[in-house]
N, C-alpha and C. Protein backbone atom coordinates (compact mmCIF):
# COMPACT_ATOMS: atom_id res chain seq x y z
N UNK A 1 0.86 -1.17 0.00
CA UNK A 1 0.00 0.00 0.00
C UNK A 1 0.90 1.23 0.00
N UNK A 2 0.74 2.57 -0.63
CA UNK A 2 1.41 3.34 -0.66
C UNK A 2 0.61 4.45 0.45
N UNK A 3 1.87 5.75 0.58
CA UNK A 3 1.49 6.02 1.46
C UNK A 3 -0.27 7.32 0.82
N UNK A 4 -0.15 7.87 -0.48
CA UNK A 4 -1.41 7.89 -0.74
C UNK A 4 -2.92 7.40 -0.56
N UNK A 5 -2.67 6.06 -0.50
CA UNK A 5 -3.78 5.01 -0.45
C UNK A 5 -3.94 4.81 0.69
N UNK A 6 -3.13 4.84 2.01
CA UNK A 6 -3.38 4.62 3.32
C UNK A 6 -3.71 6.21 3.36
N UNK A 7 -3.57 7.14 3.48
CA UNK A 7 -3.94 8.68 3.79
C UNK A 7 -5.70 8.64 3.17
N UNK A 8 -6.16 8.13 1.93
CA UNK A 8 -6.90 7.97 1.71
C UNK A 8 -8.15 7.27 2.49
N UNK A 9 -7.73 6.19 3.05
CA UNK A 9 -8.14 5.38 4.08
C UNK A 9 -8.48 6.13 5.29
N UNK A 10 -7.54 6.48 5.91
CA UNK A 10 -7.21 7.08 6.56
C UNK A 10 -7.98 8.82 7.43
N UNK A 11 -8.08 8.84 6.32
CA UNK A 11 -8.96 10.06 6.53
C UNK A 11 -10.51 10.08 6.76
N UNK A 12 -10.86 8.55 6.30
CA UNK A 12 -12.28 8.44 6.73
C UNK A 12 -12.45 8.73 8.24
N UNK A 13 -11.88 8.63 9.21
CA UNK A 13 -11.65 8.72 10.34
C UNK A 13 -11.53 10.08 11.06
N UNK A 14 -12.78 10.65 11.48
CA UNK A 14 -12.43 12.12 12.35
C UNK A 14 -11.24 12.61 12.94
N UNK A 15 -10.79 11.30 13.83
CA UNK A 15 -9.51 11.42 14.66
C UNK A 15 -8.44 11.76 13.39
N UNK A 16 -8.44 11.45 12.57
CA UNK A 16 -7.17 11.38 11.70
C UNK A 16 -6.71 13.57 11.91
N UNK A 17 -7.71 13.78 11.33
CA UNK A 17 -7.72 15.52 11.28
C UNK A 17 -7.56 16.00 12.99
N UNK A 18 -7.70 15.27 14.03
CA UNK A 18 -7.16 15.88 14.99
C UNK A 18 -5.82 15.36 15.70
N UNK A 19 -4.77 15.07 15.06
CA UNK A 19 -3.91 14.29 15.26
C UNK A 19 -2.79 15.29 14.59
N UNK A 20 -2.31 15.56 15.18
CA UNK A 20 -0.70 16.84 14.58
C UNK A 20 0.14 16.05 13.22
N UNK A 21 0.60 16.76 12.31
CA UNK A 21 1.34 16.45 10.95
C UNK A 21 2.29 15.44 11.50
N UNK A 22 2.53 15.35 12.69
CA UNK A 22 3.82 14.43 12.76
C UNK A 22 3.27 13.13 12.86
N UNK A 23 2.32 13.09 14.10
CA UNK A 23 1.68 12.30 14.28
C UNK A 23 0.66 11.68 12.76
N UNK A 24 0.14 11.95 12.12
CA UNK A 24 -0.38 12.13 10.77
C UNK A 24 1.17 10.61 10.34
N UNK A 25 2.13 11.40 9.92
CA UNK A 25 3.18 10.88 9.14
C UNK A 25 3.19 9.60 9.80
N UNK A 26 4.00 9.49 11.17
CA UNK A 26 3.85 7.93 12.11
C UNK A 26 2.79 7.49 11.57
N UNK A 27 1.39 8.04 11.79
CA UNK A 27 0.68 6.44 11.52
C UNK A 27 0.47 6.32 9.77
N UNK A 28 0.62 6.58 9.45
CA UNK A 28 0.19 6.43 8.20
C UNK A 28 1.58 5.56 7.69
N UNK A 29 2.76 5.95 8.15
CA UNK A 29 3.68 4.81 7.86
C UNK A 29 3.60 3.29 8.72
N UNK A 30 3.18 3.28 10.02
CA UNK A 30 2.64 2.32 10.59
C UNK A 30 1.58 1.51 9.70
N UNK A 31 0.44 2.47 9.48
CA UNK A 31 -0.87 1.46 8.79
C UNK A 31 -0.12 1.44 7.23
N UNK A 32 0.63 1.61 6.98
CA UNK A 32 1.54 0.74 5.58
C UNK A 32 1.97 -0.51 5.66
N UNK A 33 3.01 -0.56 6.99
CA UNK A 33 3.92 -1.34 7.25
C UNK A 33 3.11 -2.75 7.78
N UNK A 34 1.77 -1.98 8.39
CA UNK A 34 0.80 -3.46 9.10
C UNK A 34 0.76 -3.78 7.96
N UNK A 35 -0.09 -3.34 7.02
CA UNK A 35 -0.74 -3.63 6.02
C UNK A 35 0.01 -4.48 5.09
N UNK A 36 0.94 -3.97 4.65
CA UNK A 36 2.06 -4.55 3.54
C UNK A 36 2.65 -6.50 4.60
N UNK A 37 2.61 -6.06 5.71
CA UNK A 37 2.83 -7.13 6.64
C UNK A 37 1.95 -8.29 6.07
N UNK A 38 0.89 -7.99 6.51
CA UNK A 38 -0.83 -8.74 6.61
C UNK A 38 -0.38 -9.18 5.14
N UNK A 39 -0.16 -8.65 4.02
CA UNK A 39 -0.39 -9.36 2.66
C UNK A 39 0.59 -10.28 2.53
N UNK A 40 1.48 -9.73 2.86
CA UNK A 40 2.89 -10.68 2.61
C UNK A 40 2.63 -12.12 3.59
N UNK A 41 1.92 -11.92 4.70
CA UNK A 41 1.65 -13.55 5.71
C UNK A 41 0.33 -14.22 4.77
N UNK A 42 -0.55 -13.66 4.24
CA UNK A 42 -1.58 -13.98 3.21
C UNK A 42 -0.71 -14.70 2.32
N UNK A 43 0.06 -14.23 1.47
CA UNK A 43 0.74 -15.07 0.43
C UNK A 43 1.56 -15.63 0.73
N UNK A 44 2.18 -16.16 1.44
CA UNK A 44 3.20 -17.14 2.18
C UNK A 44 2.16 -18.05 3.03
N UNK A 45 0.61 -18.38 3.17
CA UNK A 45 -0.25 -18.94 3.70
C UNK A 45 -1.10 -19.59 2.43
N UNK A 46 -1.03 -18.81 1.02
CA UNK A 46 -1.65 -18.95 -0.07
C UNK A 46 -0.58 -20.06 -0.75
N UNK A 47 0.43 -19.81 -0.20
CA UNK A 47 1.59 -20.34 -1.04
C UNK A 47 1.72 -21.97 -0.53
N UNK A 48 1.77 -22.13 1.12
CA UNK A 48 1.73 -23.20 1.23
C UNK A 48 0.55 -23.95 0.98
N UNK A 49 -0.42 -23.67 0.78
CA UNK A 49 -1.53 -24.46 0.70
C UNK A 49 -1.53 -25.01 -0.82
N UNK A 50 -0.89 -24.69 -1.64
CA UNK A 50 -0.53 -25.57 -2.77
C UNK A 50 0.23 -26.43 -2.61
């Protein structure tokens, strides 16, 4: 996920707009890093099951 597409996400969320630019940056690189995580254990779970 890039960090566009998580900001996108992201913003559905009230809290997001009351959360300072820095804070903003942290999570949005956090909800990347889960995210990109989560797919990569998906396909290494997809993978063994063949």
């Amino acid at each position: 996920m890039t960090s566009q597409e998580a900001i996108g996400v992201l913003m559905l969320s009230p809290f997001y707009f009351k959360m300072s630019p820095v804070d903003r940056k942290k999570l949005v690189q956090e909800y990347c890093d889960l995210f990109n995580k989560s797919v990569m254990q998906q396909k290494d779970s997809d993978n063994s099951k063949k």
